[in-house]
PDB file of N, CA and C in Angstrom:
ATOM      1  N   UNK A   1     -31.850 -11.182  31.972  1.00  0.00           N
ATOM      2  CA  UNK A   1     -31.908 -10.334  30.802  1.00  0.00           C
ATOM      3  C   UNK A   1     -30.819  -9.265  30.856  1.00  0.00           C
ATOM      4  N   UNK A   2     -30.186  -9.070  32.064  1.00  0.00           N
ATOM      5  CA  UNK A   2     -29.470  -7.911  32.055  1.00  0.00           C
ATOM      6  C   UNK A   2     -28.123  -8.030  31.762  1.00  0.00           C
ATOM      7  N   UNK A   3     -27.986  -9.777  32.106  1.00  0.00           N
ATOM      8  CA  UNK A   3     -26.268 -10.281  31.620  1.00  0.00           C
ATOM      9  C   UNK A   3     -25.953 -10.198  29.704  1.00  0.00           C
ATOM     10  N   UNK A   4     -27.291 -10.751  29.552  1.00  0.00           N
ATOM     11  CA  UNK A   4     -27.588 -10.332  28.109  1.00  0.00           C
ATOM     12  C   UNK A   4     -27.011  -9.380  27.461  1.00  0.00           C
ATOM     13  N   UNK A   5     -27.860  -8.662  27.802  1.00  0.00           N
ATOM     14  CA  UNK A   5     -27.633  -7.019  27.427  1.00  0.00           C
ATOM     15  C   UNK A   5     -26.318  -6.255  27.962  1.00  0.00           C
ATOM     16  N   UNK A   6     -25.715  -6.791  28.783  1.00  0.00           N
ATOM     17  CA  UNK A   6     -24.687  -6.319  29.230  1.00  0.00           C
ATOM     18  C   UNK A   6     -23.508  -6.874  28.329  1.00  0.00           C
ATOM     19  N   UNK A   7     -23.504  -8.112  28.083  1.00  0.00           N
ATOM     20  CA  UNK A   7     -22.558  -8.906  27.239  1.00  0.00           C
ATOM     21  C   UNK A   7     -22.569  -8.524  25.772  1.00  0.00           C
ATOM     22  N   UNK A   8     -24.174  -8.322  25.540  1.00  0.00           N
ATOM     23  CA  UNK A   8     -23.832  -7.342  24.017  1.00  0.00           C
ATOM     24  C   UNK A   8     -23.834  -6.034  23.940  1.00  0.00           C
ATOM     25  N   UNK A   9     -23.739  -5.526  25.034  1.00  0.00           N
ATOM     26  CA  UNK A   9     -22.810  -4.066  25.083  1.00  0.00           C
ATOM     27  C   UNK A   9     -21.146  -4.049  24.933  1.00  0.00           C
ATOM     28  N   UNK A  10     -21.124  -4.982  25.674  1.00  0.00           N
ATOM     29  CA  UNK A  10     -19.625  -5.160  25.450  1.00  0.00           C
ATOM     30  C   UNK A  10     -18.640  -5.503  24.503  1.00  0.00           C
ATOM     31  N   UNK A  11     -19.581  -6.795  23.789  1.00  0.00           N
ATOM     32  CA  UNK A  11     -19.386  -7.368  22.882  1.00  0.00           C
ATOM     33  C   UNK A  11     -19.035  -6.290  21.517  1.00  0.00           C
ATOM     34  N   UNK A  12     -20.260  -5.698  21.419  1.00  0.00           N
ATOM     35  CA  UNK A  12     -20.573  -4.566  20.256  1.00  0.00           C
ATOM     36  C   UNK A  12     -19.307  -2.957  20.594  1.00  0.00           C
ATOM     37  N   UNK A  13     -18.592  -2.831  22.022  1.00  0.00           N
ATOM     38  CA  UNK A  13     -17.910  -2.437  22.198  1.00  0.00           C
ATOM     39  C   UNK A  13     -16.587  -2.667  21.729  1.00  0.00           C
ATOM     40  N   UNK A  14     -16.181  -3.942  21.807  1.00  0.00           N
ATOM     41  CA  UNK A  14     -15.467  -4.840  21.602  1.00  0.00           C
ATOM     42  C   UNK A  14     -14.838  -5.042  20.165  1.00  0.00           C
ATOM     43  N   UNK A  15     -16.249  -4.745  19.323  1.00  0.00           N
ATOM     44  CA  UNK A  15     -15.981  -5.179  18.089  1.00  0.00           C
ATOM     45  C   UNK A  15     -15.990  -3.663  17.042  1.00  0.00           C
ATOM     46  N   UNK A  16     -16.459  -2.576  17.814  1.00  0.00           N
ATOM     47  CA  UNK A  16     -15.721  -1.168  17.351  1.00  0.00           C
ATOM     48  C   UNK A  16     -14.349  -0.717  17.490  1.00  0.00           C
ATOM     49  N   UNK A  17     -14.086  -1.179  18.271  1.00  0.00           N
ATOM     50  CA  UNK A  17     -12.362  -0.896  19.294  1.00  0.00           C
ATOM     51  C   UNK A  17     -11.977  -1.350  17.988  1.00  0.00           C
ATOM     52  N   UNK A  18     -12.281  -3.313  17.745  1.00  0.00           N
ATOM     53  CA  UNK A  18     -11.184  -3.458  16.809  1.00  0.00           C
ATOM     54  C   UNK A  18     -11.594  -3.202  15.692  1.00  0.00           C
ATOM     55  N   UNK A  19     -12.613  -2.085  14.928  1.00  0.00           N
ATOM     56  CA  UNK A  19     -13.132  -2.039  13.864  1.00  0.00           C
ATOM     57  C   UNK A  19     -11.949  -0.704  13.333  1.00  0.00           C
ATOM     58  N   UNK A  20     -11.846   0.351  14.798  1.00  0.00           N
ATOM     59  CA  UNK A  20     -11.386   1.346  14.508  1.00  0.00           C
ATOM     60  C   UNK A  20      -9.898   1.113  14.271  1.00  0.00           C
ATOM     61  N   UNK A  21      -9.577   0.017  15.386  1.00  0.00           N
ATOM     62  CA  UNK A  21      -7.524  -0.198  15.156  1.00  0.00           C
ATOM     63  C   UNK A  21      -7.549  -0.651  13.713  1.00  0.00           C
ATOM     64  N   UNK A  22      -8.095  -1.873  12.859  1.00  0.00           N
ATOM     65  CA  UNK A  22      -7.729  -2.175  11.833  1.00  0.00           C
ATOM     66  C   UNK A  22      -7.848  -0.297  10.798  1.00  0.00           C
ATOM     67  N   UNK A  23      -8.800   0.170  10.965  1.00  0.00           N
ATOM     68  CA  UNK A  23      -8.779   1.306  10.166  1.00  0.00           C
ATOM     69  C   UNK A  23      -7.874   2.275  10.421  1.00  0.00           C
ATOM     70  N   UNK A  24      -7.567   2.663  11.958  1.00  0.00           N
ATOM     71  CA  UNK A  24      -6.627   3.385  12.322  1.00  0.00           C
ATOM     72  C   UNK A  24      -4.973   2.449  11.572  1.00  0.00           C
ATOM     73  N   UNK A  25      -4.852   1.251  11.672  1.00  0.00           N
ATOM     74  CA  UNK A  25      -3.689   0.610  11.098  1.00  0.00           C
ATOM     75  C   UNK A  25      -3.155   0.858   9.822  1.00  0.00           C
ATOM     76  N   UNK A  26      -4.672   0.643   8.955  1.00  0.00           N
ATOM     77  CA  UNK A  26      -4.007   0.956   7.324  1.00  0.00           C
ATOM     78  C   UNK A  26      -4.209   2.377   7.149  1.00  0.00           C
ATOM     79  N   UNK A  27      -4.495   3.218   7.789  1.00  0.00           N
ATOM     80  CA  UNK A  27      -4.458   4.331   7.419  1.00  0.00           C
ATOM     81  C   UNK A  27      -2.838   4.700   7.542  1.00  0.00           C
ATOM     82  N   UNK A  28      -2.457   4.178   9.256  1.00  0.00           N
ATOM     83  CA  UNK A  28      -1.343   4.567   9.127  1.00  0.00           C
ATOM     84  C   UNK A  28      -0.105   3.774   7.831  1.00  0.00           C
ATOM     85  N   UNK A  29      -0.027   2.847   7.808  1.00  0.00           N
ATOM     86  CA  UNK A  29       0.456   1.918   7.390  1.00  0.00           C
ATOM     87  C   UNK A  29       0.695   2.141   5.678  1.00  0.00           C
ATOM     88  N   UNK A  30      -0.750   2.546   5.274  1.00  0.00           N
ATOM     89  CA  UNK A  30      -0.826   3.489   3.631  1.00  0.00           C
ATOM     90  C   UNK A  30       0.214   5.166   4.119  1.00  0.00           C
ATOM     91  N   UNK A  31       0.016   5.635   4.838  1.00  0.00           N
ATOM     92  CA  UNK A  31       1.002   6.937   5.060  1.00  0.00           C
ATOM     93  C   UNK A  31       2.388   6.845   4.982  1.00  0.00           C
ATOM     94  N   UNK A  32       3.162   5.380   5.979  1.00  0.00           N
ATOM     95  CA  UNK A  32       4.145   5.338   5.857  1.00  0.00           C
ATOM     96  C   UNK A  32       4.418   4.390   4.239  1.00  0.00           C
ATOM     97  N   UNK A  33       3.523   3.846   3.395  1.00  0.00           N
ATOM     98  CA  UNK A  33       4.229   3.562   2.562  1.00  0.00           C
ATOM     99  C   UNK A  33       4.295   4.627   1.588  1.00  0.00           C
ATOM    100  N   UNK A  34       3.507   5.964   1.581  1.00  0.00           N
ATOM    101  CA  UNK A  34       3.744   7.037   0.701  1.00  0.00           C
ATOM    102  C   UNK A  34       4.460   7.752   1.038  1.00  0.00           C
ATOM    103  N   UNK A  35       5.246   7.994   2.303  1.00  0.00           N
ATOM    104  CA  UNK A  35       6.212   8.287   2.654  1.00  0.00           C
ATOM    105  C   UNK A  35       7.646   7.409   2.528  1.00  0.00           C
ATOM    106  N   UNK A  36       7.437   6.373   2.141  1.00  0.00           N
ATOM    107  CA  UNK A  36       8.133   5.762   1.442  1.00  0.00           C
ATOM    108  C   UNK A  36       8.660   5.797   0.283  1.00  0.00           C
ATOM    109  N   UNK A  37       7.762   5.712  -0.117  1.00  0.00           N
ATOM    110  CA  UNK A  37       8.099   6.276  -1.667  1.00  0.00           C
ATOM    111  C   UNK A  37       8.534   7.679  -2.192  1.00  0.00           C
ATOM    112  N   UNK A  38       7.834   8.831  -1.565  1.00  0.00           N
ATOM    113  CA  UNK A  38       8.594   9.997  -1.716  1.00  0.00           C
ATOM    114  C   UNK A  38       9.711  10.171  -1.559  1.00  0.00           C
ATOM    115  N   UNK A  39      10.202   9.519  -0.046  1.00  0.00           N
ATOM    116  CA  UNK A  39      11.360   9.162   0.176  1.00  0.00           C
ATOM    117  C   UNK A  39      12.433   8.294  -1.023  1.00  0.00           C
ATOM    118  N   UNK A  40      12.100   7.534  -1.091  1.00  0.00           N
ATOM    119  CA  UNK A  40      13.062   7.229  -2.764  1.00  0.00           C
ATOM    120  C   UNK A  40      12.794   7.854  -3.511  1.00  0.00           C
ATOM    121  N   UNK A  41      12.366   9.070  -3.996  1.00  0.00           N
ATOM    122  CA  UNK A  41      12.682   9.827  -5.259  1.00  0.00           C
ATOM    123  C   UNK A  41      13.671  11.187  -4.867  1.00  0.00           C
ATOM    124  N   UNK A  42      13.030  11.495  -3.269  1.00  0.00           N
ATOM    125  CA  UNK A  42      13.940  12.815  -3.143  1.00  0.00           C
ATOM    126  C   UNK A  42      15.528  12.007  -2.552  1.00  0.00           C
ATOM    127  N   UNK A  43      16.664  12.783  -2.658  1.00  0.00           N
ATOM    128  CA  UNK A  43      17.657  12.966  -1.541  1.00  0.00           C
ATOM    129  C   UNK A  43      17.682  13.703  -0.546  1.00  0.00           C
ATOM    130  N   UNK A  44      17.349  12.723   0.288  1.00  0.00           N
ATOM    131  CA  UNK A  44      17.430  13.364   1.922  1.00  0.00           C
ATOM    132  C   UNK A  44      18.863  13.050   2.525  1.00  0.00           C
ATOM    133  N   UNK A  45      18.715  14.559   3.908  1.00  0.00           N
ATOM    134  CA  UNK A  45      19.849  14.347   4.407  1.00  0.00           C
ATOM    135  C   UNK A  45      20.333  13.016   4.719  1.00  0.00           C
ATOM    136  N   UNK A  46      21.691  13.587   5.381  1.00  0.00           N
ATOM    137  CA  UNK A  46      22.098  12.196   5.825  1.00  0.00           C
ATOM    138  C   UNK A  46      21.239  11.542   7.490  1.00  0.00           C
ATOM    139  N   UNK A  47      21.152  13.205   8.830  1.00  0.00           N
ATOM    140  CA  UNK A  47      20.913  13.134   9.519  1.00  0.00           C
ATOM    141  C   UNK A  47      19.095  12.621   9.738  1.00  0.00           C
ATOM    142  N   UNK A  48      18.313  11.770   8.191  1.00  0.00           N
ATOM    143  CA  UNK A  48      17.450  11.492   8.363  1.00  0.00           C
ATOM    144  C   UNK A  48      17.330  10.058   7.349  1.00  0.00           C
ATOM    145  N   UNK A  49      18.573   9.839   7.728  1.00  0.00           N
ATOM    146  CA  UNK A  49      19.366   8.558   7.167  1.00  0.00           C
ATOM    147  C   UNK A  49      18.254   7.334   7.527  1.00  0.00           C
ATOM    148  N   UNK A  50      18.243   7.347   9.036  1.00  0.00           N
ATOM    149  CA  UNK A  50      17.671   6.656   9.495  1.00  0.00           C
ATOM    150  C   UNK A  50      16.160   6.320   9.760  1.00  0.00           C
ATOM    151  N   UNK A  51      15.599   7.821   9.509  1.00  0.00           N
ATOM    152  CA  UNK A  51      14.329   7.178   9.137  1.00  0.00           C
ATOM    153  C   UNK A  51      14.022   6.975   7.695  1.00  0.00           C
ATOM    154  N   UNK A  52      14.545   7.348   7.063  1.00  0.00           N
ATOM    155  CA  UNK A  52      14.401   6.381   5.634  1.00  0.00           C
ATOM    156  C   UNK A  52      14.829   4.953   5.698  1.00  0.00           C
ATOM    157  N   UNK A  53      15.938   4.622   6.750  1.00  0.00           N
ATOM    158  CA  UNK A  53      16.035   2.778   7.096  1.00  0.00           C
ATOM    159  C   UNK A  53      14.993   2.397   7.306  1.00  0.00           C
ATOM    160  N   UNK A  54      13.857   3.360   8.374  1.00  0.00           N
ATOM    161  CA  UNK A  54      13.043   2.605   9.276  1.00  0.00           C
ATOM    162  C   UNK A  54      12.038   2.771   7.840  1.00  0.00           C
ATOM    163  N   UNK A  55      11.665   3.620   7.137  1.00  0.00           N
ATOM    164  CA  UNK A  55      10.714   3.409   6.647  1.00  0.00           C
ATOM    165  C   UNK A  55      10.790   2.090   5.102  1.00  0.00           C
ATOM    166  N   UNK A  56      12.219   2.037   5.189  1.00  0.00           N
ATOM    167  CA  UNK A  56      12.844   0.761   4.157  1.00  0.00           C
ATOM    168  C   UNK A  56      12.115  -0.609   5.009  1.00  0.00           C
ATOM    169  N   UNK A  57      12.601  -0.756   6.247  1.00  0.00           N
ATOM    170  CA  UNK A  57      12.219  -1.912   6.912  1.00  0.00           C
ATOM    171  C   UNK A  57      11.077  -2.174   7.507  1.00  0.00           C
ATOM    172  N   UNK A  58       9.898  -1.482   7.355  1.00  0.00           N
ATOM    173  CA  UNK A  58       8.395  -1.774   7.819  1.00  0.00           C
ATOM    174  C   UNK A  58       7.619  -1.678   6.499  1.00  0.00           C
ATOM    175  N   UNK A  59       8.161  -0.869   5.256  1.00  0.00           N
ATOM    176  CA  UNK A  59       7.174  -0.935   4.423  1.00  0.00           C
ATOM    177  C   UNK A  59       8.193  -2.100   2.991  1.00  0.00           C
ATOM    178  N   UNK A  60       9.068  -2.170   2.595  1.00  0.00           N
ATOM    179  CA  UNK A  60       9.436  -3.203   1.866  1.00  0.00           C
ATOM    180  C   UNK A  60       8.585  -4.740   1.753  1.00  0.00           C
ATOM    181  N   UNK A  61       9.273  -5.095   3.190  1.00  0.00           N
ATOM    182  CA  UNK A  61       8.668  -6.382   3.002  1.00  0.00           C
ATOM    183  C   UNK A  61       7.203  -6.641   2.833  1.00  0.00           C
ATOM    184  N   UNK A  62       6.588  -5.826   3.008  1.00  0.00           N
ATOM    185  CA  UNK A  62       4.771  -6.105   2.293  1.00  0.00           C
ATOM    186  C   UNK A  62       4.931  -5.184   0.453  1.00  0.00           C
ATOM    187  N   UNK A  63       5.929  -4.677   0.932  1.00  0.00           N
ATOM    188  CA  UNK A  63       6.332  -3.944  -0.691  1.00  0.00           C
ATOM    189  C   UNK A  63       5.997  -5.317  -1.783  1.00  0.00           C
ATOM    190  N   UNK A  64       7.332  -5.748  -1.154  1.00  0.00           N
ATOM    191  CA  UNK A  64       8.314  -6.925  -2.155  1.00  0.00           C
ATOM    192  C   UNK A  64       7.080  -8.065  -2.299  1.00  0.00           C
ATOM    193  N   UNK A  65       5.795  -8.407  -1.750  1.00  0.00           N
ATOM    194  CA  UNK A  65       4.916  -9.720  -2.269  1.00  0.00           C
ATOM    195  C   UNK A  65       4.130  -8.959  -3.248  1.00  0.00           C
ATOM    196  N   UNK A  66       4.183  -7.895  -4.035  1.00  0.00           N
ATOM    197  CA  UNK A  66       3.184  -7.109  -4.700  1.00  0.00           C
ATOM    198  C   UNK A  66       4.358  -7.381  -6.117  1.00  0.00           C
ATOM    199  N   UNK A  67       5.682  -7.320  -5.460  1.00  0.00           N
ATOM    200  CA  UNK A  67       6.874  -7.059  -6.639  1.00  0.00           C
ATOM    201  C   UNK A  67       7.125  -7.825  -7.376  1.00  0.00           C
ATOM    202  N   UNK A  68       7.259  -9.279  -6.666  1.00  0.00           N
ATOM    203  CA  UNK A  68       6.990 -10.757  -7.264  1.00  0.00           C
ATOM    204  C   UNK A  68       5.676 -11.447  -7.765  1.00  0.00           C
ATOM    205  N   UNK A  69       4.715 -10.728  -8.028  1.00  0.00           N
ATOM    206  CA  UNK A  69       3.606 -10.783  -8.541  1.00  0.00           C
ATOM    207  C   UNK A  69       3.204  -9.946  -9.672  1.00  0.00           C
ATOM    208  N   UNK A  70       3.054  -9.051 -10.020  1.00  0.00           N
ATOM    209  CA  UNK A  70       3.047  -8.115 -10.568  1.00  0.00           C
ATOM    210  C   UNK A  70       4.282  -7.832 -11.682  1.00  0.00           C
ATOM    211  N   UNK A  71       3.677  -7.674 -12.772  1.00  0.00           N
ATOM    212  CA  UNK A  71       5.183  -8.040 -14.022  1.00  0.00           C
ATOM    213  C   UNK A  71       5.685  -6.504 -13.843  1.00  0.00           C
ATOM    214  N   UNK A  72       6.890  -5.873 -14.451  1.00  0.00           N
ATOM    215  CA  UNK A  72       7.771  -4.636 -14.350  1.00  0.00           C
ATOM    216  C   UNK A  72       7.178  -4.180 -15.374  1.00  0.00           C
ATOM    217  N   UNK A  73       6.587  -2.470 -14.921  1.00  0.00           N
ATOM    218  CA  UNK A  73       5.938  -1.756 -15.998  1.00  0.00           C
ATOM    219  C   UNK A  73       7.273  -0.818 -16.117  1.00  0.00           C
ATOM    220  N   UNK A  74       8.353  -1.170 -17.111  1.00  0.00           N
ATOM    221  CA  UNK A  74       9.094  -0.284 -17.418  1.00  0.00           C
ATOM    222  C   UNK A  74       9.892   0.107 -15.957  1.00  0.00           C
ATOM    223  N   UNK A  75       9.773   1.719 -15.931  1.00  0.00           N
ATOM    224  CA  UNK A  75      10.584   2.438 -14.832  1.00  0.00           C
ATOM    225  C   UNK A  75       9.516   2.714 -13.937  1.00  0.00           C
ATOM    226  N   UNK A  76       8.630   2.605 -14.232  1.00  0.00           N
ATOM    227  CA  UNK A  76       7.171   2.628 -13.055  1.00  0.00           C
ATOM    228  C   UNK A  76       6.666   1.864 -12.052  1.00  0.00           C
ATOM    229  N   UNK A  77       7.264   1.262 -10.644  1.00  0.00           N
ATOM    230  CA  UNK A  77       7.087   0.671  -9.937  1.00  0.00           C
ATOM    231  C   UNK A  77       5.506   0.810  -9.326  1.00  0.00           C
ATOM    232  N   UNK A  78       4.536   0.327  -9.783  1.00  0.00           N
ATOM    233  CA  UNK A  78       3.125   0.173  -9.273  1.00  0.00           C
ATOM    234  C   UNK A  78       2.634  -0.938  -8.115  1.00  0.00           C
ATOM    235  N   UNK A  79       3.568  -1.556  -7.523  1.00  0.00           N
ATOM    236  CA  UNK A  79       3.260  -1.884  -6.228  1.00  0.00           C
ATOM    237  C   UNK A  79       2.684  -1.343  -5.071  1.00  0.00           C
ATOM    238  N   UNK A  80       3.434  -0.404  -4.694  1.00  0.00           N
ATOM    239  CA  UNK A  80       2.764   0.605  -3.718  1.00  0.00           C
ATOM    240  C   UNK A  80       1.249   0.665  -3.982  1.00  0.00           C
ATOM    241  N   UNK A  81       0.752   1.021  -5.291  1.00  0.00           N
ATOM    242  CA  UNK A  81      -0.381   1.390  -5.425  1.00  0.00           C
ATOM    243  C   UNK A  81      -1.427   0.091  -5.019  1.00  0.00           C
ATOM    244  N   UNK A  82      -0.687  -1.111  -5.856  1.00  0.00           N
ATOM    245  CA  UNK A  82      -1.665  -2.113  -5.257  1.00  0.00           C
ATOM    246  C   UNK A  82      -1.733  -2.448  -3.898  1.00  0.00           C
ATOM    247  N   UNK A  83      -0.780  -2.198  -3.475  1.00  0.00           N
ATOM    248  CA  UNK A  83      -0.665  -2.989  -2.090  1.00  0.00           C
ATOM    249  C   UNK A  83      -1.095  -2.141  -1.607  1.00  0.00           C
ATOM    250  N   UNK A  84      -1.457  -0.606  -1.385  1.00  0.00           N
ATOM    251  CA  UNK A  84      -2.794   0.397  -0.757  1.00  0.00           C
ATOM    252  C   UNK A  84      -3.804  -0.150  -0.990  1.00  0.00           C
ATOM    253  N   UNK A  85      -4.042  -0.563  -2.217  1.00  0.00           N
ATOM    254  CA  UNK A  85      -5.544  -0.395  -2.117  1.00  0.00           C
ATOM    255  C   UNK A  85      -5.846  -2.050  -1.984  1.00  0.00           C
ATOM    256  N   UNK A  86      -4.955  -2.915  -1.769  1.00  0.00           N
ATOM    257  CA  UNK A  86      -5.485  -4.383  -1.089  1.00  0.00           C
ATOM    258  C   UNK A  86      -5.640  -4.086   0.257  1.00  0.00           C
ATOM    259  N   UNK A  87      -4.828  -3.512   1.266  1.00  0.00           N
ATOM    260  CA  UNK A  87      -4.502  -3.017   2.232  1.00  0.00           C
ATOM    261  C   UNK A  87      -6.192  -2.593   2.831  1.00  0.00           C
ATOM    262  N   UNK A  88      -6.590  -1.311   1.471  1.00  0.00           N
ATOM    263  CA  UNK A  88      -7.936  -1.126   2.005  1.00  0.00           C
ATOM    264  C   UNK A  88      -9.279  -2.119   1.900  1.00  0.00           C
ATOM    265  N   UNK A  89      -9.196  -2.937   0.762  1.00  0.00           N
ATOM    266  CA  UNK A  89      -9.649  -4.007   0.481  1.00  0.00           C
ATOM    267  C   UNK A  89     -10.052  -4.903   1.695  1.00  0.00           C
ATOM    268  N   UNK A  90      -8.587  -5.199   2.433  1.00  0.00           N
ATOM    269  CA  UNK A  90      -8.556  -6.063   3.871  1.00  0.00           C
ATOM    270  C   UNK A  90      -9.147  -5.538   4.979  1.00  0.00           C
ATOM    271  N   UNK A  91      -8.922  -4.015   4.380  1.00  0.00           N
ATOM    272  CA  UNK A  91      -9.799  -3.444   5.979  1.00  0.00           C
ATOM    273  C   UNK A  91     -11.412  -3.301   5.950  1.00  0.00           C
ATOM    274  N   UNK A  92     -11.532  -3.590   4.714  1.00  0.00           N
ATOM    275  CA  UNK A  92     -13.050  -3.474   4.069  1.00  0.00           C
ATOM    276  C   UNK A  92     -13.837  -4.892   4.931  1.00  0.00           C
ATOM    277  N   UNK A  93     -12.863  -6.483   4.281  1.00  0.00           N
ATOM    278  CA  UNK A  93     -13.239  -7.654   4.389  1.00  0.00           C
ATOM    279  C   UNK A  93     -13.068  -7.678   6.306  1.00  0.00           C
ATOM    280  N   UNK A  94     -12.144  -7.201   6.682  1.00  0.00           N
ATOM    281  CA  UNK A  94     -12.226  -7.439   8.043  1.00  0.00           C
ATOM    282  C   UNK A  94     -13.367  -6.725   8.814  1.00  0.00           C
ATOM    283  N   UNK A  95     -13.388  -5.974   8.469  1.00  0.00           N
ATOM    284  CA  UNK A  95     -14.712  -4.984   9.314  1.00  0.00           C
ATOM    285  C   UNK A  95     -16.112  -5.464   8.927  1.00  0.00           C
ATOM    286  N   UNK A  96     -16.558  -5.649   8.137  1.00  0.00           N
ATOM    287  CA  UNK A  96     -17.490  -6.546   7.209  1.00  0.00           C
ATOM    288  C   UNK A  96     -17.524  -8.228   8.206  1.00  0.00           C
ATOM    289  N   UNK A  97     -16.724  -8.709   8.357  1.00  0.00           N
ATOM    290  CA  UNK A  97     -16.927  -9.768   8.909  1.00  0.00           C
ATOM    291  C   UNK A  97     -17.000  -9.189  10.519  1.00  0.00           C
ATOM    292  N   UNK A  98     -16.868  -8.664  10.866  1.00  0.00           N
ATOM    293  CA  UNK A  98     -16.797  -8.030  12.342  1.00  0.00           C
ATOM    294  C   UNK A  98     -18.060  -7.732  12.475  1.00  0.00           C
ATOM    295  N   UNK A  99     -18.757  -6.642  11.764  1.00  0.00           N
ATOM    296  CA  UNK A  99     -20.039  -6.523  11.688  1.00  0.00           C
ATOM    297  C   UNK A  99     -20.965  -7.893  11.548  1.00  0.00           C
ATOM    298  N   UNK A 100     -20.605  -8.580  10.884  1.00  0.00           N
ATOM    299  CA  UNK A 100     -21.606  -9.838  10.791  1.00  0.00           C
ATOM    300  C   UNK A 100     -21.160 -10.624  11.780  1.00  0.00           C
ATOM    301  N   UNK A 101     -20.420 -11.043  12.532  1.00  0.00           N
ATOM    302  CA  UNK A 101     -20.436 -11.624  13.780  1.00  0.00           C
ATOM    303  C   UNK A 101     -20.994 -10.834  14.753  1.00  0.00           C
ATOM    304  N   UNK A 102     -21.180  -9.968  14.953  1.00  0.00           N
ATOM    305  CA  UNK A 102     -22.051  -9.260  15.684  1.00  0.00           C
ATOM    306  C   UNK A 102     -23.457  -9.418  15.963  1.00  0.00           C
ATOM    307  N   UNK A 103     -24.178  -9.378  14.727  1.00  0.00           N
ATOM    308  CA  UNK A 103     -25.549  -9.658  14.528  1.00  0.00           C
ATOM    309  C   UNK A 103     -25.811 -11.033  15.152  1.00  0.00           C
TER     310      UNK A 103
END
């Protein structure tokens, strides 16, 4: 009885760790894409050139499958917005299934 109980301690350990990284992920992940975007409206220096590259090259490419889906509202790029809140959507469906493998 005690391997039992020991294995679903762990288990249930196991499955918070990764309950919290997926949440800790899109949290971060929604930050850098609103920092993204602020970033293209202001002009920033040059000497922060480069993290506007970095934030071009981690948040674009999940940008750009929202861009090719989604028809052009005018001058209003509304990607970002969807792709947050699918983002939270996924962290919803993943944790949700985490919890039910558990039980």
């Amino acid at each position: 009885m005690g391997d039992v109980s020991a294995t679903l301690t762990l288990l249930a350990d196991a499955v918070s760790t990764a309950e919290r990284f997926v949440t800790v992920f899109v949290v971060v992940y929604s930050l850098l894409i609103f920092a993204y975007v602020i970033t293209s409206w202001v002009r920033i220096p040059s000497s922060l050139s480069s993290v506007q590259r970095f934030l071009y090259d981690v948040c674009e490419p999940y940008l750009r499958l929202f861009r090719r889906v989604l028809p052009p509202l005018g001058p209003v790029d509304v990607s970002p917005i969807v792709a947050v809140a699918a983002l939270y959507l996924l962290e919803r469906l993943i944790n949700q299934v985490l919890l039910e493998r558990l039980r």
